[in-house]
C-alpha atoms as a PDB file:
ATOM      1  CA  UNK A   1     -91.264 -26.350  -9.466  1.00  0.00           C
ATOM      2  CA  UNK A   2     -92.083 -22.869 -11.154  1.00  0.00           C
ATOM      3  CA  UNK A   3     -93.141 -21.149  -7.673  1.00  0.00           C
ATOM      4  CA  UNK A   4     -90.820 -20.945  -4.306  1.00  0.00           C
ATOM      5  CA  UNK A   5     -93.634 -22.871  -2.411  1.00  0.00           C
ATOM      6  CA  UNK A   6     -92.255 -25.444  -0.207  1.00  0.00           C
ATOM      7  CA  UNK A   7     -93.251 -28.804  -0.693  1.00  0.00           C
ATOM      8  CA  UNK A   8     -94.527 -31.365   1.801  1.00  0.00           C
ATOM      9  CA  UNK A   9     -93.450 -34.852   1.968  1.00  0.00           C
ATOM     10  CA  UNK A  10     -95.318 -37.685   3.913  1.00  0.00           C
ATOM     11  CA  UNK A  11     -94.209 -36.542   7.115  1.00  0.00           C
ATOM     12  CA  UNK A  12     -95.520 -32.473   6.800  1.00  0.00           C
ATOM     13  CA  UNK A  13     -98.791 -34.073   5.683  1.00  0.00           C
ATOM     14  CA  UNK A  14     -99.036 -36.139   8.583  1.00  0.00           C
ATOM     15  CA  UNK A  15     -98.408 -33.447  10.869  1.00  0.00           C
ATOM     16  CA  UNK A  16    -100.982 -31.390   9.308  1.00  0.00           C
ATOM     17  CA  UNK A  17    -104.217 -33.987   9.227  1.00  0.00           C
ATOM     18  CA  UNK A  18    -102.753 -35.041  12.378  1.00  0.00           C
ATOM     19  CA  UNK A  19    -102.323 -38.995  11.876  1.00  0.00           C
ATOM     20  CA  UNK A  20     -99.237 -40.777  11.840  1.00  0.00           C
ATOM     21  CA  UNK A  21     -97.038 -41.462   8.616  1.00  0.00           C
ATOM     22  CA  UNK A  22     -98.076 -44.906   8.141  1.00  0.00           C
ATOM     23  CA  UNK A  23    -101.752 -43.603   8.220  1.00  0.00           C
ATOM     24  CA  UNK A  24    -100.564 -41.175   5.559  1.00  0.00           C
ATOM     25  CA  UNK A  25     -98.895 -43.361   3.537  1.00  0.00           C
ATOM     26  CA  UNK A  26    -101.905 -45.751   3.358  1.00  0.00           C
ATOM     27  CA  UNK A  27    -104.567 -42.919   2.188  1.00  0.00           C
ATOM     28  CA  UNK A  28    -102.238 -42.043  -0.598  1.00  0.00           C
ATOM     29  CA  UNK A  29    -102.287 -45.707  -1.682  1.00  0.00           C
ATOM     30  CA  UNK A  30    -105.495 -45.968  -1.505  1.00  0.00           C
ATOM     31  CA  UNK A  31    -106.230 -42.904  -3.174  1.00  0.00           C
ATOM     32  CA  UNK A  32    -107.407 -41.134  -0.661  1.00  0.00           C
ATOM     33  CA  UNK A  33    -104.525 -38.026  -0.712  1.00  0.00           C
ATOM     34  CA  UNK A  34    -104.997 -35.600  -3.459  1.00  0.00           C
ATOM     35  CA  UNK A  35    -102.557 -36.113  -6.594  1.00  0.00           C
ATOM     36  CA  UNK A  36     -99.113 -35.341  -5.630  1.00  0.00           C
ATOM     37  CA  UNK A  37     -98.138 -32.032  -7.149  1.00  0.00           C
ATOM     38  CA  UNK A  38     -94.267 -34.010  -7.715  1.00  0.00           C
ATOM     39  CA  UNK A  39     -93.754 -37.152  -8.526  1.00  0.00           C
ATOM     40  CA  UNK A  40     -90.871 -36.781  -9.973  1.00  0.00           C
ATOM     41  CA  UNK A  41     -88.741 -38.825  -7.321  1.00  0.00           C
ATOM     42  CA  UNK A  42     -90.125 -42.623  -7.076  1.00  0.00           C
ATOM     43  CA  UNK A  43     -91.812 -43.408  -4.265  1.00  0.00           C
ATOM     44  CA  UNK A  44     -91.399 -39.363  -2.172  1.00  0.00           C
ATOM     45  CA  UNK A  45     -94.387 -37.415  -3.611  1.00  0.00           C
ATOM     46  CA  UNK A  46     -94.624 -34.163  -2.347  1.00  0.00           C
ATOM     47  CA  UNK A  47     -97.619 -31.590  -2.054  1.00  0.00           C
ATOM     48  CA  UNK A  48     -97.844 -28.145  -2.217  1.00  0.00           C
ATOM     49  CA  UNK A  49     -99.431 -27.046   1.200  1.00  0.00           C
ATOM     50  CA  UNK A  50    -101.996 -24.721  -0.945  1.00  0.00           C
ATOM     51  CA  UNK A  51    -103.382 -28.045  -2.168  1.00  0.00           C
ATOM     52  CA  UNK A  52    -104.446 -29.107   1.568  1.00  0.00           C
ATOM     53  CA  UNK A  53    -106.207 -25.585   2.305  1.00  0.00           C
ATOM     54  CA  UNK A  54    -109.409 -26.594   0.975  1.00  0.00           C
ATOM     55  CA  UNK A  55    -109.380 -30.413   0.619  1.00  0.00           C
ATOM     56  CA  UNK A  56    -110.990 -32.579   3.164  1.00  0.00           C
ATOM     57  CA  UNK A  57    -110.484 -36.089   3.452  1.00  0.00           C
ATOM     58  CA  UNK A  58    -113.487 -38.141   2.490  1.00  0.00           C
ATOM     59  CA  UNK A  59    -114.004 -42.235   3.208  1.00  0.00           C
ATOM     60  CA  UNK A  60    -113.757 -44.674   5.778  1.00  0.00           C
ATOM     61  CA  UNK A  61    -113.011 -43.131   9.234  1.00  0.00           C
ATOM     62  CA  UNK A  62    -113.606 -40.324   8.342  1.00  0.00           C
ATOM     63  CA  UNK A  63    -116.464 -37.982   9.971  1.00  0.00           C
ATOM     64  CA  UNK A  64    -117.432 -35.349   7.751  1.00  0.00           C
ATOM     65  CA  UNK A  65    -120.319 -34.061  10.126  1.00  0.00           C
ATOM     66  CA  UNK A  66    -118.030 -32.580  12.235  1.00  0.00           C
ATOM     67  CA  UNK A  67    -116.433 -30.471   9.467  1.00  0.00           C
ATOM     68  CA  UNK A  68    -119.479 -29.222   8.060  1.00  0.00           C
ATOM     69  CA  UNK A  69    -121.219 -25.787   9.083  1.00  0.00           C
ATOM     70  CA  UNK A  70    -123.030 -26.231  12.009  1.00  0.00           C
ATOM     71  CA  UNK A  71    -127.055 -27.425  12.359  1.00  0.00           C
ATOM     72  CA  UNK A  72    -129.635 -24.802  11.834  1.00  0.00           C
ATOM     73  CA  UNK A  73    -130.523 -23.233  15.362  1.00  0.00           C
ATOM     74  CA  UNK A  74    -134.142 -24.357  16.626  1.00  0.00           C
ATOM     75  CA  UNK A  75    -136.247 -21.418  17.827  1.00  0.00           C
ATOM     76  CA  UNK A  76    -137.870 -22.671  21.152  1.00  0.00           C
ATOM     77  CA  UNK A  77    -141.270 -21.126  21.930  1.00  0.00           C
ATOM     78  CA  UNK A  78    -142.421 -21.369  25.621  1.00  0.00           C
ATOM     79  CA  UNK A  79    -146.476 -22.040  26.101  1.00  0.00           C
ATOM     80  CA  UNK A  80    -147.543 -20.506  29.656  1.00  0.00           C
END
């Protein structure tokens, strides 16, 4: 690779959306990783940790509402 960025295999991406390798392993068959950044080596992709710092996982299980920016705050009005 042409920068000294470490790569991540399946077990570093685990770690870091906090599931278990299996889990991680499934998403990327199912498409659900982003593209490896090397492929080079059948069957070990690896991923720059850049590309994780602003993806978020989208599909089944998955609860985007609690990753979003928080509700609009309701003004309450009293009535004496």
């Amino acid at each position: 690779m042409a920068d000294d960025q470490r790569l991540w295999g399946y077990p570093e991406v685990a770690a870091h959306l906090g599931i278990s390798v299996g889990a991680t392993r499934s998403r990327k068959s199912r498409g659900s990783l982003p593209s490896p950044d090397d492929d080079s080596v059948p069957d070990r992709p690896r991923w720059k940790p850049s590309t994780f710092q602003n993806w978020r996982p989208v599909g089944r299980g998955f609860r985007s509402d609690l990753h979003s920016s928080p509700p609009p705050r309701q003004e309450t009005t009293s009535t004496d």
